[in-house]
PDB file of N, CA and C in Angstrom:
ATOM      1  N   UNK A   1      52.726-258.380 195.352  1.00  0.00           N
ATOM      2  CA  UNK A   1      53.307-257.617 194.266  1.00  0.00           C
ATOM      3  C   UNK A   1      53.200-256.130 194.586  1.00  0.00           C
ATOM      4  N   UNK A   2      54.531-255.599 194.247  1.00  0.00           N
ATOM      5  CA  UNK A   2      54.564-253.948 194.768  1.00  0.00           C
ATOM      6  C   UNK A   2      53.738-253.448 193.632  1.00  0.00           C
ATOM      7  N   UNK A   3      52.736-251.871 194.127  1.00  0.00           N
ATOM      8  CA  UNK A   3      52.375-251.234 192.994  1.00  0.00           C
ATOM      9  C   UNK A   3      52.863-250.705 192.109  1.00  0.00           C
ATOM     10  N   UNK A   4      54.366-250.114 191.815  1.00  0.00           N
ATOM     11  CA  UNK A   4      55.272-250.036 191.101  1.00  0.00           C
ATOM     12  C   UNK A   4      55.401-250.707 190.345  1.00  0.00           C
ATOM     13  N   UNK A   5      54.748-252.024 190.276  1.00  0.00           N
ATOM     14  CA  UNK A   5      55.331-252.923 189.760  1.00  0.00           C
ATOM     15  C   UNK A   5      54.192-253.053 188.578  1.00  0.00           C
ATOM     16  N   UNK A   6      53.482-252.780 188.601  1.00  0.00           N
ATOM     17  CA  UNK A   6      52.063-253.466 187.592  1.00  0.00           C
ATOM     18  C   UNK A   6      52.415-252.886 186.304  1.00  0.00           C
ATOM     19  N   UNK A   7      51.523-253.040 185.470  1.00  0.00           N
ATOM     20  CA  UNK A   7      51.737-253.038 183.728  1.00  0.00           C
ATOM     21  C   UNK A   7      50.687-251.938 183.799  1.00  0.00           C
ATOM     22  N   UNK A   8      51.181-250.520 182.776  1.00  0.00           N
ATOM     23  CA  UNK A   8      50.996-249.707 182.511  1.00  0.00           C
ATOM     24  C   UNK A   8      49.669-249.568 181.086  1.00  0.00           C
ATOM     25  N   UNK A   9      48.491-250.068 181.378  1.00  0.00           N
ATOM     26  CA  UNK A   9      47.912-250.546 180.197  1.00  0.00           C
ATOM     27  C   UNK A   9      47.521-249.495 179.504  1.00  0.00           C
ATOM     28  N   UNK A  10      46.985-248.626 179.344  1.00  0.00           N
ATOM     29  CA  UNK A  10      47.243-247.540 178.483  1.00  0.00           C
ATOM     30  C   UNK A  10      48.290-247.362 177.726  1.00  0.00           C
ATOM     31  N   UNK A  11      49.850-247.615 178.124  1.00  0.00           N
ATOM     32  CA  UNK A  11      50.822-247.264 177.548  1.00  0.00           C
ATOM     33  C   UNK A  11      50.814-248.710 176.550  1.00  0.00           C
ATOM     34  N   UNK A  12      50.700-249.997 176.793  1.00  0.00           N
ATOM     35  CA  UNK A  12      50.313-250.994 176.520  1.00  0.00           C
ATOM     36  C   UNK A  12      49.579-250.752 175.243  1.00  0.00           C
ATOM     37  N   UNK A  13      48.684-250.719 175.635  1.00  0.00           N
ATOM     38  CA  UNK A  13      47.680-250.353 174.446  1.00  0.00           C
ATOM     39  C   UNK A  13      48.274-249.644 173.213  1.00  0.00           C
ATOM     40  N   UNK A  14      48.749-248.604 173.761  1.00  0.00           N
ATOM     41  CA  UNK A  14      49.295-247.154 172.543  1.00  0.00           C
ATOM     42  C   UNK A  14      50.073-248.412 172.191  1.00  0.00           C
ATOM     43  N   UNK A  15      51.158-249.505 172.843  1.00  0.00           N
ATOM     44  CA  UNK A  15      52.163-249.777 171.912  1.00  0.00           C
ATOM     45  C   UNK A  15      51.572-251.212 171.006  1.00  0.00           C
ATOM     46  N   UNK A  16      50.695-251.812 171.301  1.00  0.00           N
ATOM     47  CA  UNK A  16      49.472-252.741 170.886  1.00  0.00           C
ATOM     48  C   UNK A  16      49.471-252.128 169.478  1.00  0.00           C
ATOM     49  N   UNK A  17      48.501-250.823 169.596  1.00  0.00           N
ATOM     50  CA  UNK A  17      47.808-249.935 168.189  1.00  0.00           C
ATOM     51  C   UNK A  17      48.986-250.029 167.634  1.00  0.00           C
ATOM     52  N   UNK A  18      50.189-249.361 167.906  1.00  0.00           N
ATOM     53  CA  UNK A  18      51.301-249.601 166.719  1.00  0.00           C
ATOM     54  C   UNK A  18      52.237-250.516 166.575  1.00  0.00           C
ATOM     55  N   UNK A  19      51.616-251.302 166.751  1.00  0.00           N
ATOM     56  CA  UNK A  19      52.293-252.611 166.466  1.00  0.00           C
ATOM     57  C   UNK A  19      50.614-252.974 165.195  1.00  0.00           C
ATOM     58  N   UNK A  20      50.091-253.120 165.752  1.00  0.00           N
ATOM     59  CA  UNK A  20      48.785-253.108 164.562  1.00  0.00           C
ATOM     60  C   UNK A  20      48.944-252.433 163.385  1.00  0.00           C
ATOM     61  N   UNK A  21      49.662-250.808 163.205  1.00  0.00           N
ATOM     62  CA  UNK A  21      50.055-249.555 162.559  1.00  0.00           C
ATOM     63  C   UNK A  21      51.219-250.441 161.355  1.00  0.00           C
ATOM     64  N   UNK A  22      51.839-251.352 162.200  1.00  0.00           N
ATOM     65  CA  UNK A  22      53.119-251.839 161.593  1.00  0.00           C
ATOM     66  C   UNK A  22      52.881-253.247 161.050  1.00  0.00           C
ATOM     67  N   UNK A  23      51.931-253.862 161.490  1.00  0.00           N
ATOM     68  CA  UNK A  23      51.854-255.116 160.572  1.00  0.00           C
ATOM     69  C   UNK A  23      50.750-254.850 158.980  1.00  0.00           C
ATOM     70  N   UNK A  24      49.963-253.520 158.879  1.00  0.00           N
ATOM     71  CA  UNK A  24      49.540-253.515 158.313  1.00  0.00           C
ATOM     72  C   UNK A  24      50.756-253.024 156.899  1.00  0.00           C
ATOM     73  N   UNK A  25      51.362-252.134 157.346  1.00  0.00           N
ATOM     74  CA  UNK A  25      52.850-251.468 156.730  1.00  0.00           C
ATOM     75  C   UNK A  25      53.615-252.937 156.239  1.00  0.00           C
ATOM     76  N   UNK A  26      53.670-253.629 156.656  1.00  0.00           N
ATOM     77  CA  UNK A  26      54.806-254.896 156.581  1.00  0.00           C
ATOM     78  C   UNK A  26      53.557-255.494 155.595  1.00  0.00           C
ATOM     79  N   UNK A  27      52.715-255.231 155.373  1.00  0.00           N
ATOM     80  CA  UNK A  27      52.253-256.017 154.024  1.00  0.00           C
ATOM     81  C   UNK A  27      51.882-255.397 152.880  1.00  0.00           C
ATOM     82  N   UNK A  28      51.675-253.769 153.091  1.00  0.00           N
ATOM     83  CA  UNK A  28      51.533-252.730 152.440  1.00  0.00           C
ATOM     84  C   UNK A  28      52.790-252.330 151.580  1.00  0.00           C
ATOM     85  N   UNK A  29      54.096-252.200 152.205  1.00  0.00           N
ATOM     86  CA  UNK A  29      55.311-252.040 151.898  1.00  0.00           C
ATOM     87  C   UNK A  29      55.975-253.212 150.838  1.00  0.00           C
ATOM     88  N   UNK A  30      56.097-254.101 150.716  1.00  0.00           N
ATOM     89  CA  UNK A  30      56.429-255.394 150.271  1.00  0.00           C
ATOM     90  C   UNK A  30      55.673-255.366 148.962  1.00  0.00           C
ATOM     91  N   UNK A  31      54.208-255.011 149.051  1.00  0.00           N
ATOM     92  CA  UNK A  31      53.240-254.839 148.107  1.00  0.00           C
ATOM     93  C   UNK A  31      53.600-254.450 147.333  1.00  0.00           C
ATOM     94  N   UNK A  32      53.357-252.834 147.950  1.00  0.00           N
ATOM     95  CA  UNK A  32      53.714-251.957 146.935  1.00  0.00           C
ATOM     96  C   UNK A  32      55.082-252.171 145.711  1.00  0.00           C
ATOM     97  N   UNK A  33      55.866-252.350 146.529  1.00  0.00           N
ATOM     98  CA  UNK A  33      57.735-252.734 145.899  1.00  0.00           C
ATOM     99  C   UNK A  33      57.511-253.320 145.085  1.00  0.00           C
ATOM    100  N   UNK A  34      56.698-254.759 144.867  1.00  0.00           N
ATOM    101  CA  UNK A  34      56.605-255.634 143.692  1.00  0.00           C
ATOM    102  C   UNK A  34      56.199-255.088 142.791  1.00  0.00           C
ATOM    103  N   UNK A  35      55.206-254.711 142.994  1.00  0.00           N
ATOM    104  CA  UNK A  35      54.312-253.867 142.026  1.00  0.00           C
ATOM    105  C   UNK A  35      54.916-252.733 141.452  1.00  0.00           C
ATOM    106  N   UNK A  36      56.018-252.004 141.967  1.00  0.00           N
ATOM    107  CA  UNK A  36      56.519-251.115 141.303  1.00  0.00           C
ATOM    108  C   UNK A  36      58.065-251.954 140.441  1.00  0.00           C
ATOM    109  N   UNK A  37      58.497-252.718 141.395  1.00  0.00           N
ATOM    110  CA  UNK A  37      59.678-252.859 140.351  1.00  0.00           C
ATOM    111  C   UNK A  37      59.182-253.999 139.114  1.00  0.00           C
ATOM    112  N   UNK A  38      57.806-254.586 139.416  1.00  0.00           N
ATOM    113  CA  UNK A  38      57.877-255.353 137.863  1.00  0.00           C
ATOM    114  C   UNK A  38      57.357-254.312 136.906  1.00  0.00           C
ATOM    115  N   UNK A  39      56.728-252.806 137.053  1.00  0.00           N
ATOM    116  CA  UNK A  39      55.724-251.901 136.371  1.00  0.00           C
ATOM    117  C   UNK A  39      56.717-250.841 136.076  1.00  0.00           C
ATOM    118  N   UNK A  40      58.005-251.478 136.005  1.00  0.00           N
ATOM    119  CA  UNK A  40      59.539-250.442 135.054  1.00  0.00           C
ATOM    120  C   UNK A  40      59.359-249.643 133.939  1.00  0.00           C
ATOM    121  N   UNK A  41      58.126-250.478 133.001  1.00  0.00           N
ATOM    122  CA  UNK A  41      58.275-249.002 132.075  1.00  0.00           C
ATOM    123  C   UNK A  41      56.983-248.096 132.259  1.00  0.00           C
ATOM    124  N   UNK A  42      56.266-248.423 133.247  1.00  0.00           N
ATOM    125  CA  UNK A  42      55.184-247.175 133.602  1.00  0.00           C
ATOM    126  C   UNK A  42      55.231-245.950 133.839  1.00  0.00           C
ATOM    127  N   UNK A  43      55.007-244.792 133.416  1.00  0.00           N
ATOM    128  CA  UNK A  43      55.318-243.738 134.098  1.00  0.00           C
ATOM    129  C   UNK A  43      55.317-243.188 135.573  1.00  0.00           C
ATOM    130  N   UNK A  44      54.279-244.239 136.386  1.00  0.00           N
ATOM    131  CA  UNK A  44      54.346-244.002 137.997  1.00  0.00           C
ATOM    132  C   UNK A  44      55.527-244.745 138.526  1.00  0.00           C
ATOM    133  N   UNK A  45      56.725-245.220 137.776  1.00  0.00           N
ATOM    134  CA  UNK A  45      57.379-246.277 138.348  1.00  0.00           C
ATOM    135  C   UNK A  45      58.122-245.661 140.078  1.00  0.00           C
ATOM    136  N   UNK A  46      59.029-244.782 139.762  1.00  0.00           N
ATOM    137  CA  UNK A  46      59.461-244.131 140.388  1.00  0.00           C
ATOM    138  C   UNK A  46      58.716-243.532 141.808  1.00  0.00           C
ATOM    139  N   UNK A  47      57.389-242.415 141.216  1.00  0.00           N
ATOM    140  CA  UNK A  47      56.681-242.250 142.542  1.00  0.00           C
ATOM    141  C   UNK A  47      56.553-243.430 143.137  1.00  0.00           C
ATOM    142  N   UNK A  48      55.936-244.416 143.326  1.00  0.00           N
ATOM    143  CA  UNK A  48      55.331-245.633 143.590  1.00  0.00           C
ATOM    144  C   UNK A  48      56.586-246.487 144.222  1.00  0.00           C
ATOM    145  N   UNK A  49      57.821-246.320 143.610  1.00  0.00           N
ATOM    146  CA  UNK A  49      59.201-246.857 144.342  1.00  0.00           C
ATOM    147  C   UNK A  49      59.095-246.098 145.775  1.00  0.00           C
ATOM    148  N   UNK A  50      59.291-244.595 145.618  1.00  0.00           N
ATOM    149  CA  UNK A  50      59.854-243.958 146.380  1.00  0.00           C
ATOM    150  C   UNK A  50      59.110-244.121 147.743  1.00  0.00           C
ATOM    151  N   UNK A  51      57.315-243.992 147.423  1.00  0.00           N
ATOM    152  CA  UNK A  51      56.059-244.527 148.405  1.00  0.00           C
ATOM    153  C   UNK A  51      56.290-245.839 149.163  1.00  0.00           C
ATOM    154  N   UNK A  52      57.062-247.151 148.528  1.00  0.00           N
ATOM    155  CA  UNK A  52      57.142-248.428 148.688  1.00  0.00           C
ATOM    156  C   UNK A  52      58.058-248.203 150.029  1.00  0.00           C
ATOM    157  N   UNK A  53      59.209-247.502 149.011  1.00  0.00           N
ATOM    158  CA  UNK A  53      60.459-247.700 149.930  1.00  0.00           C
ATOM    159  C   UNK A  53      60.433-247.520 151.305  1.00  0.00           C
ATOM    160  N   UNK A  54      59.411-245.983 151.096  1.00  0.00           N
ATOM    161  CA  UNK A  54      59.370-245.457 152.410  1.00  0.00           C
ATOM    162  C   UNK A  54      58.707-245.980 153.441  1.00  0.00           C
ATOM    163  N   UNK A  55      57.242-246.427 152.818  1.00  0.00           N
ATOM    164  CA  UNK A  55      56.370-247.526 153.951  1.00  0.00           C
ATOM    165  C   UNK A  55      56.930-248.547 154.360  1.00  0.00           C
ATOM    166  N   UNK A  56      58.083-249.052 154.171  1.00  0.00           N
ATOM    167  CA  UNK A  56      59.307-250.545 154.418  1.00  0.00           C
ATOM    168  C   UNK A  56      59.880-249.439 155.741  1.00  0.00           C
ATOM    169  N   UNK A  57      60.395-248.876 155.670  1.00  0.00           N
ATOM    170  CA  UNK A  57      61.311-248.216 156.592  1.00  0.00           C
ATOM    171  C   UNK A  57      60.250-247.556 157.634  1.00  0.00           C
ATOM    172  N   UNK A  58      59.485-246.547 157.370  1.00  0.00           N
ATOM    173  CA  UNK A  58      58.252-246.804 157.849  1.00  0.00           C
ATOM    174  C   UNK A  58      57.823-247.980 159.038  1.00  0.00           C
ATOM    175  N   UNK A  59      57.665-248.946 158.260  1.00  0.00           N
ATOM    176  CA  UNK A  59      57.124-250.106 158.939  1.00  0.00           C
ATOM    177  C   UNK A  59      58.389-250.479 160.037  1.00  0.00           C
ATOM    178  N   UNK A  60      59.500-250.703 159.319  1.00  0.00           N
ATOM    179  CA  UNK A  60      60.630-251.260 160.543  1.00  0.00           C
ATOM    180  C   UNK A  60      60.609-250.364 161.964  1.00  0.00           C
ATOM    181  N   UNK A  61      59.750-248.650 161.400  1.00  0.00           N
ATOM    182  CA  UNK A  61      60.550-248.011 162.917  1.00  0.00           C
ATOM    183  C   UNK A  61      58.983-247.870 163.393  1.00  0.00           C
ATOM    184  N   UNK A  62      58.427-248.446 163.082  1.00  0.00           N
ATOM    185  CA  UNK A  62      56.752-248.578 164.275  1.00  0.00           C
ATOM    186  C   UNK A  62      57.075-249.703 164.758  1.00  0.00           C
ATOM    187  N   UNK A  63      57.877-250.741 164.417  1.00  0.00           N
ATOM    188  CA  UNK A  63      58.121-252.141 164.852  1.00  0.00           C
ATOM    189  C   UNK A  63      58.838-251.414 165.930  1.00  0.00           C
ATOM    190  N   UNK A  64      60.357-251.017 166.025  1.00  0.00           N
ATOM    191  CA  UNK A  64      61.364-250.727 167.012  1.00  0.00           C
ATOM    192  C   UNK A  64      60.183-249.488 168.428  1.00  0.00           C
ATOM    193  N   UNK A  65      59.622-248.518 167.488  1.00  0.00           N
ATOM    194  CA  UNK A  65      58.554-247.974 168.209  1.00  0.00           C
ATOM    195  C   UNK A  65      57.811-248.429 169.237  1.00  0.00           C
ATOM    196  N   UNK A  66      56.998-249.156 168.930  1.00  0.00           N
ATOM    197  CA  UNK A  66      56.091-250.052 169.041  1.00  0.00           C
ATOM    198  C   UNK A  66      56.326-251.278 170.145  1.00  0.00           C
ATOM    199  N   UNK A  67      57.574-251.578 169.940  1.00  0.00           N
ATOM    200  CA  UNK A  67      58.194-252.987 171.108  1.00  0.00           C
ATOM    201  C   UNK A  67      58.786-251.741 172.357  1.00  0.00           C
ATOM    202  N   UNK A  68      59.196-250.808 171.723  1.00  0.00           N
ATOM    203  CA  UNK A  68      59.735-250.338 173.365  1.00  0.00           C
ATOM    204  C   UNK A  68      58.556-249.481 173.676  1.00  0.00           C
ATOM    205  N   UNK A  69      57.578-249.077 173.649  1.00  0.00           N
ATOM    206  CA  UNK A  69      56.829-249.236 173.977  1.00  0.00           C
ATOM    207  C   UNK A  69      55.808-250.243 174.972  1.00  0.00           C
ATOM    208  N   UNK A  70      55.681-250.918 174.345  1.00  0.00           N
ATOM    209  CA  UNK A  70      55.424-252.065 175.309  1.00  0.00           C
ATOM    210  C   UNK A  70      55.983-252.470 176.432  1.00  0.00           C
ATOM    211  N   UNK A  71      57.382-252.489 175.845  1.00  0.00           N
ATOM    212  CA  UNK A  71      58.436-252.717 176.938  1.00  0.00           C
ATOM    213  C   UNK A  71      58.155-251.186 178.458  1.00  0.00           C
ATOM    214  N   UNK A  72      58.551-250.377 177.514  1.00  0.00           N
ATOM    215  CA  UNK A  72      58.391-249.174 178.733  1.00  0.00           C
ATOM    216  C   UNK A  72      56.804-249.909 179.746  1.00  0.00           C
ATOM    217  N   UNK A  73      55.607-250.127 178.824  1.00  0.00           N
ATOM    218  CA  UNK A  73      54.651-250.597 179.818  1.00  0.00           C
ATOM    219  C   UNK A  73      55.138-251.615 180.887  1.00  0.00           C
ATOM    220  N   UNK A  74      55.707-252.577 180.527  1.00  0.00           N
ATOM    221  CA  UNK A  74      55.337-253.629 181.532  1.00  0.00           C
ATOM    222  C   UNK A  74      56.774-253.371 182.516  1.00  0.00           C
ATOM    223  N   UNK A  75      57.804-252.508 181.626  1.00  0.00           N
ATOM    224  CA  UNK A  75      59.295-252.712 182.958  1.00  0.00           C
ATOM    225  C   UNK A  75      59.336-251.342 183.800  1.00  0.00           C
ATOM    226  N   UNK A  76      58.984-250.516 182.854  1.00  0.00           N
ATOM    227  CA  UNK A  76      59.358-249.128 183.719  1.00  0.00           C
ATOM    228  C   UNK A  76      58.439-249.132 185.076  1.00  0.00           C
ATOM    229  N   UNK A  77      58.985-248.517 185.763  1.00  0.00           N
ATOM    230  CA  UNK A  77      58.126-247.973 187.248  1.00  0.00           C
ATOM    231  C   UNK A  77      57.278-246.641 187.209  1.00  0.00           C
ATOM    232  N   UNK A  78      56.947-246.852 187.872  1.00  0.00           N
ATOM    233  CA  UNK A  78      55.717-245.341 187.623  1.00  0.00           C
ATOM    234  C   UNK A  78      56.409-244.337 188.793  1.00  0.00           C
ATOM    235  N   UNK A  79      56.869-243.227 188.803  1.00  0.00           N
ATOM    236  CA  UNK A  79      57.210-242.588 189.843  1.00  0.00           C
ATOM    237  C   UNK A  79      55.890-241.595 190.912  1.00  0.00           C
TER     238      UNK A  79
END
């Protein structure tokens, strides 16, 4: 096996941690949402939407983050 070729584990890692970053978000996000859209006539309804919404979207781009990441570890070449 060429040395070019090996897996970049550090970079690995970083994309590991956020992928960890993002499954915690993917249960945090979902959470939150319920909790705000059944709590309609509360006065936090809104903040608490807007927090939800954002940790969902949030979460999707540590996912997309996070996989090419990984990816960059194990395909890219090291120059």
């Amino acid at each position: 096996m060429d040395e070019n070729n090996k897996t970049d584990k550090k970079l690995l890692e970083k994309g590991l941690k956020r992928m960890g970053i993002c499954l915690v978000l993917m249960f945090a996000g979902p959470t939150l949402l319920h909790l705000a859209l059944s709590n309609d006539d509360k006065p936090l309804y809104i903040p608490l939407l807007i927090i939800a919404i954002l940790i969902c979207i949030t979460a999707i781009a540590m996912l997309f983050i996070g996989l090419n990441t990984i990816g960059d570890s194990i395909f890219k070449k090291k120059k």
